[in-house]
C-alpha atoms as a PDB file:
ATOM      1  CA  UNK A   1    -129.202 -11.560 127.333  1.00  0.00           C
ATOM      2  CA  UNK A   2    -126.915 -11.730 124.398  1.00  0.00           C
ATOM      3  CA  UNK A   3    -128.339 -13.375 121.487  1.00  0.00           C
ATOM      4  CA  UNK A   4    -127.117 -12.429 117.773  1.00  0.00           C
ATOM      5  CA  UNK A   5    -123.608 -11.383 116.599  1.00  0.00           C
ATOM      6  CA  UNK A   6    -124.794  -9.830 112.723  1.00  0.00           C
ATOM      7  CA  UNK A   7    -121.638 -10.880 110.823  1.00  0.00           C
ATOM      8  CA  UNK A   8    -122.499  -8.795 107.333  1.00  0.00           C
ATOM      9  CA  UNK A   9    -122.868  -5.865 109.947  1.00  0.00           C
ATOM     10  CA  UNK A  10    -119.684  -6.591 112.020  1.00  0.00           C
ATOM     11  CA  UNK A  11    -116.411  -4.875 111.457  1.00  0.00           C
ATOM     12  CA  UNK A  12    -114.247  -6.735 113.958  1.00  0.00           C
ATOM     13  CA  UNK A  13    -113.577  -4.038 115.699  1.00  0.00           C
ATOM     14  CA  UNK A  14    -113.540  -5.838 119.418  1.00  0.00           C
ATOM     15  CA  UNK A  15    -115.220  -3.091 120.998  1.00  0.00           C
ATOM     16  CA  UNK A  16    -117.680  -5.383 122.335  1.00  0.00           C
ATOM     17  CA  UNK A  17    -115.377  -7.639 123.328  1.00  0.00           C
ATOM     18  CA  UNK A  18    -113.071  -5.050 125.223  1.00  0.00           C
ATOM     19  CA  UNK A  19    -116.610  -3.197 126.886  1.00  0.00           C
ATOM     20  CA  UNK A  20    -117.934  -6.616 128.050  1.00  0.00           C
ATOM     21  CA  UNK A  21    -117.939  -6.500 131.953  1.00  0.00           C
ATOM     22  CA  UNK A  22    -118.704 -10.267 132.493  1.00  0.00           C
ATOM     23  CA  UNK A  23    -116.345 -11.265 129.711  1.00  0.00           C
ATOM     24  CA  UNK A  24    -119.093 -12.562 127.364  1.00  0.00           C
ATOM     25  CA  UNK A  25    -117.849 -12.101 124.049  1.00  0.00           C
ATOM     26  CA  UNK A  26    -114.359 -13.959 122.939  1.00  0.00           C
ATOM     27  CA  UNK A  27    -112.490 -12.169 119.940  1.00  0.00           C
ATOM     28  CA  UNK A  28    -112.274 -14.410 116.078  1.00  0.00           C
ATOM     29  CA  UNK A  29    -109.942 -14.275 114.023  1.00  0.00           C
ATOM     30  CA  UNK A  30    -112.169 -14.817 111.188  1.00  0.00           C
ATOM     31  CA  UNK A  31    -115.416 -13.113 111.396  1.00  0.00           C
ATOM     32  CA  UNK A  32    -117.465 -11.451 114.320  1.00  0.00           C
ATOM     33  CA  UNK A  33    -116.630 -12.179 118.033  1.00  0.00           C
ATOM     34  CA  UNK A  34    -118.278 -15.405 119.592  1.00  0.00           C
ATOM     35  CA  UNK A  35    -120.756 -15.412 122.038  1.00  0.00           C
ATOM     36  CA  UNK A  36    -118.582 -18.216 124.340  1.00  0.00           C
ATOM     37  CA  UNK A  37    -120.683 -17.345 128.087  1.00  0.00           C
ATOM     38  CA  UNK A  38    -123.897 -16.532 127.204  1.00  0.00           C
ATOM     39  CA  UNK A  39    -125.052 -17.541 130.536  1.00  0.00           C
ATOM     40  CA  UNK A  40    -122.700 -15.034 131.841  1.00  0.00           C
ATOM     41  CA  UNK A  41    -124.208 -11.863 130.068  1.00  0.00           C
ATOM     42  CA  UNK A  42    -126.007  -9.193 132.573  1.00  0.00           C
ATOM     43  CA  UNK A  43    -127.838  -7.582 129.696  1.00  0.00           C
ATOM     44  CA  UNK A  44    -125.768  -4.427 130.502  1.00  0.00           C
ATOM     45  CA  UNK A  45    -126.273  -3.473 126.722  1.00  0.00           C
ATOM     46  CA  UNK A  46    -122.985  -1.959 126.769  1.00  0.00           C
ATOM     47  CA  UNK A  47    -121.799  -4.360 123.395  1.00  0.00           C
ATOM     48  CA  UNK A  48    -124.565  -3.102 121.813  1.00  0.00           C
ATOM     49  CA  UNK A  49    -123.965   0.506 122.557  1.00  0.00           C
ATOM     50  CA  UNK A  50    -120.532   0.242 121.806  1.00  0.00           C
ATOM     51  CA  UNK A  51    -121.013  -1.287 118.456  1.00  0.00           C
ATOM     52  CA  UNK A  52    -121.286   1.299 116.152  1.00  0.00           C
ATOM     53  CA  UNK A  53    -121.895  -1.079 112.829  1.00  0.00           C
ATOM     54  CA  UNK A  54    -125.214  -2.108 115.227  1.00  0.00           C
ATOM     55  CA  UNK A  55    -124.565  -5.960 114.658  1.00  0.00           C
ATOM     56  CA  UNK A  56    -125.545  -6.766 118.060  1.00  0.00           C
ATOM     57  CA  UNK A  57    -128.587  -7.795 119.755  1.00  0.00           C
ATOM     58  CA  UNK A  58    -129.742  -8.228 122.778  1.00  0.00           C
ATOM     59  CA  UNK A  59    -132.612  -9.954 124.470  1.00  0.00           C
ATOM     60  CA  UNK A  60    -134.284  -7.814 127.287  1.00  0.00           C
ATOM     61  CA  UNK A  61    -134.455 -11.335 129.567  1.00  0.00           C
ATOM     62  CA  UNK A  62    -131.658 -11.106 131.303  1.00  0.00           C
ATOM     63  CA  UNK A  63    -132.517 -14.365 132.571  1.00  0.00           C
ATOM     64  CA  UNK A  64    -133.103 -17.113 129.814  1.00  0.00           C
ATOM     65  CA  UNK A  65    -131.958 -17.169 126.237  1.00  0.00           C
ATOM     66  CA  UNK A  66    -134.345 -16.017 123.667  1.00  0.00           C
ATOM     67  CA  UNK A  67    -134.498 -17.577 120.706  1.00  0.00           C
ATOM     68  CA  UNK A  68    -134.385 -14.906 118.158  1.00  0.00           C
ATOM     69  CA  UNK A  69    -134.487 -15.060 113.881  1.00  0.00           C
ATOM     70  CA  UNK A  70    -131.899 -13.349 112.352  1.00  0.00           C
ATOM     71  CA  UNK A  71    -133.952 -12.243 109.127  1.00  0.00           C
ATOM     72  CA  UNK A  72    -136.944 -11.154 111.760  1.00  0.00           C
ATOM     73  CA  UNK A  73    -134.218  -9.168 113.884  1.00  0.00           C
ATOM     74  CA  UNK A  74    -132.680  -7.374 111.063  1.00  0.00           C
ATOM     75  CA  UNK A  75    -136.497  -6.567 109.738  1.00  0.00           C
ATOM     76  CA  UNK A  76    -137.463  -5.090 113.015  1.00  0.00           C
ATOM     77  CA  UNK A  77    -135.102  -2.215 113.458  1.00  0.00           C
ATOM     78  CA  UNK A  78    -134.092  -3.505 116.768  1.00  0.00           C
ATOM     79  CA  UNK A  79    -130.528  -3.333 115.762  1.00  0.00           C
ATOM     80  CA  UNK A  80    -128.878   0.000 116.785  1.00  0.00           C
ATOM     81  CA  UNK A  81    -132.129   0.894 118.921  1.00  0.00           C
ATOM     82  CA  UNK A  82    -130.998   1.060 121.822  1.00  0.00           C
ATOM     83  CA  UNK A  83    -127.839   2.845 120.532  1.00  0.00           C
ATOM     84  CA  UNK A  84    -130.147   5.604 118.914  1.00  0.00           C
ATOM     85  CA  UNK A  85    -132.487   5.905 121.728  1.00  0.00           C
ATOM     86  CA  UNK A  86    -129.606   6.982 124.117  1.00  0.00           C
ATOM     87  CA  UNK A  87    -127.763   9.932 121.868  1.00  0.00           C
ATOM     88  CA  UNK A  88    -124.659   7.693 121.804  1.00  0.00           C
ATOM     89  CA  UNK A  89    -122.200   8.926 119.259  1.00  0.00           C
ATOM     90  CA  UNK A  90    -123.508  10.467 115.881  1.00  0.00           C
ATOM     91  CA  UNK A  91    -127.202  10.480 117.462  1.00  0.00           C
ATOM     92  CA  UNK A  92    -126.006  12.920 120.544  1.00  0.00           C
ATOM     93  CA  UNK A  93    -127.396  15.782 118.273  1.00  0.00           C
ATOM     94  CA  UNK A  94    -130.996  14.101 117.882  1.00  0.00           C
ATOM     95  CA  UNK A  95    -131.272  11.904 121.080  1.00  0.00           C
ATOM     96  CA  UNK A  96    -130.221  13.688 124.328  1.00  0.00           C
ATOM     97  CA  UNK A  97    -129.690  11.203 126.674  1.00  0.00           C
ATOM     98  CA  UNK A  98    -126.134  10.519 127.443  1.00  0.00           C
ATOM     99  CA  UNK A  99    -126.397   8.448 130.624  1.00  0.00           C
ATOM    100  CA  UNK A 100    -125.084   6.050 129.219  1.00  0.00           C
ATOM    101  CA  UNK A 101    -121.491   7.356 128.912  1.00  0.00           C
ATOM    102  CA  UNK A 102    -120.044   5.377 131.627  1.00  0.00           C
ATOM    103  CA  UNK A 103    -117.198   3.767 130.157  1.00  0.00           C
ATOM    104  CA  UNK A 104    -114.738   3.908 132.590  1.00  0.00           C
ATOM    105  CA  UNK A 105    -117.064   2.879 135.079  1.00  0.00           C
ATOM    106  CA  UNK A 106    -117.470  -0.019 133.025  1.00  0.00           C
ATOM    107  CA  UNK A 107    -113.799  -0.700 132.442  1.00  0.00           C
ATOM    108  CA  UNK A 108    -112.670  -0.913 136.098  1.00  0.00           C
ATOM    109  CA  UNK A 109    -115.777  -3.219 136.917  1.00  0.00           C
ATOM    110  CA  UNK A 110    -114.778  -5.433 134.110  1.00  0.00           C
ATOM    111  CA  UNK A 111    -110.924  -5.249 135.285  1.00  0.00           C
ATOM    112  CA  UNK A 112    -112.324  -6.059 138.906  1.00  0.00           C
ATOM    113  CA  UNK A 113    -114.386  -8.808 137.325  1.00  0.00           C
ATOM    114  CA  UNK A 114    -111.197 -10.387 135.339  1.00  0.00           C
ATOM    115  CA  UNK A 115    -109.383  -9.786 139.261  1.00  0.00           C
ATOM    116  CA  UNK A 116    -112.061 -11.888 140.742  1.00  0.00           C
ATOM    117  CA  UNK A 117    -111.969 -14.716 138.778  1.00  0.00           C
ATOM    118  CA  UNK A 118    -108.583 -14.987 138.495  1.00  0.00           C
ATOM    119  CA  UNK A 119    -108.163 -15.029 142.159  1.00  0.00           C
ATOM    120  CA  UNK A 120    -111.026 -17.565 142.299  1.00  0.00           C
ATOM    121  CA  UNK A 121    -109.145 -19.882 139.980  1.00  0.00           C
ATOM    122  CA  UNK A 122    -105.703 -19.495 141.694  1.00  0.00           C
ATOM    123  CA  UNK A 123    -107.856 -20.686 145.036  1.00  0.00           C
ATOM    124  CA  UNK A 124    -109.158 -23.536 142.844  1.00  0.00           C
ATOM    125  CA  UNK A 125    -105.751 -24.822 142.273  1.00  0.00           C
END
């Protein structure tokens, strides 16, 4: 699950905001995203892969939050792990494993997502 937002290491770029699938992550207009439906987060990993200032981390339960330390999290390398570990971007050339490259997959399961739970809302009404 979704746990830490870095905001030295963010560049408000919104790519984890636009990658989410379950619509996790809300955009700020000053500083990083916001973690607004925690609950809500698969632990797909796709914000972290897709943040390439690695100022995201997340928590391999994908059930319960984790508490986590910032200062122990940023100590521990964790950050851009799981980036590195699966060749994504400028570690394709060291790290070989590109399985990960599924963003339009992603992108029409978030868009079917967003569908969902609009429909479910209009029902609501």
């Amino acid at each position: 699950m979704i746990e830490l937002i870095v905001a030295e290491r963010c560049a408000g770029c919104n790519a984890c905001v636009e990658i989410c699938p379950t619509n996790v992550l809300e955009p700020s207009l000053a500083g990083p995203p916001v973690i607004a439906r925690q609950e809500d987060c698969q632990t797909c990993f796709m914000c972290e892969l897709y943040c390439r200032g690695d100022a995201i981390y997340v928590a391999p339960d994908c059930e319960n939050p984790t508490p986590v330390d910032k200062d122990e999290i940023l100590a521990s390398g964790l950050l851009g792990e799981f980036r590195r570990n699966h060749g994504w971007d400028e570690w394709a050339g060291q790290y070989p494993n590109e399985h990960w490259r599924m963003e339009s997959v992603f992108l029409r399961a978030r868009d079917m997502a967003i569908a969902e739970a609009a429909a479910r809302r209009e029902q609501q009404k």
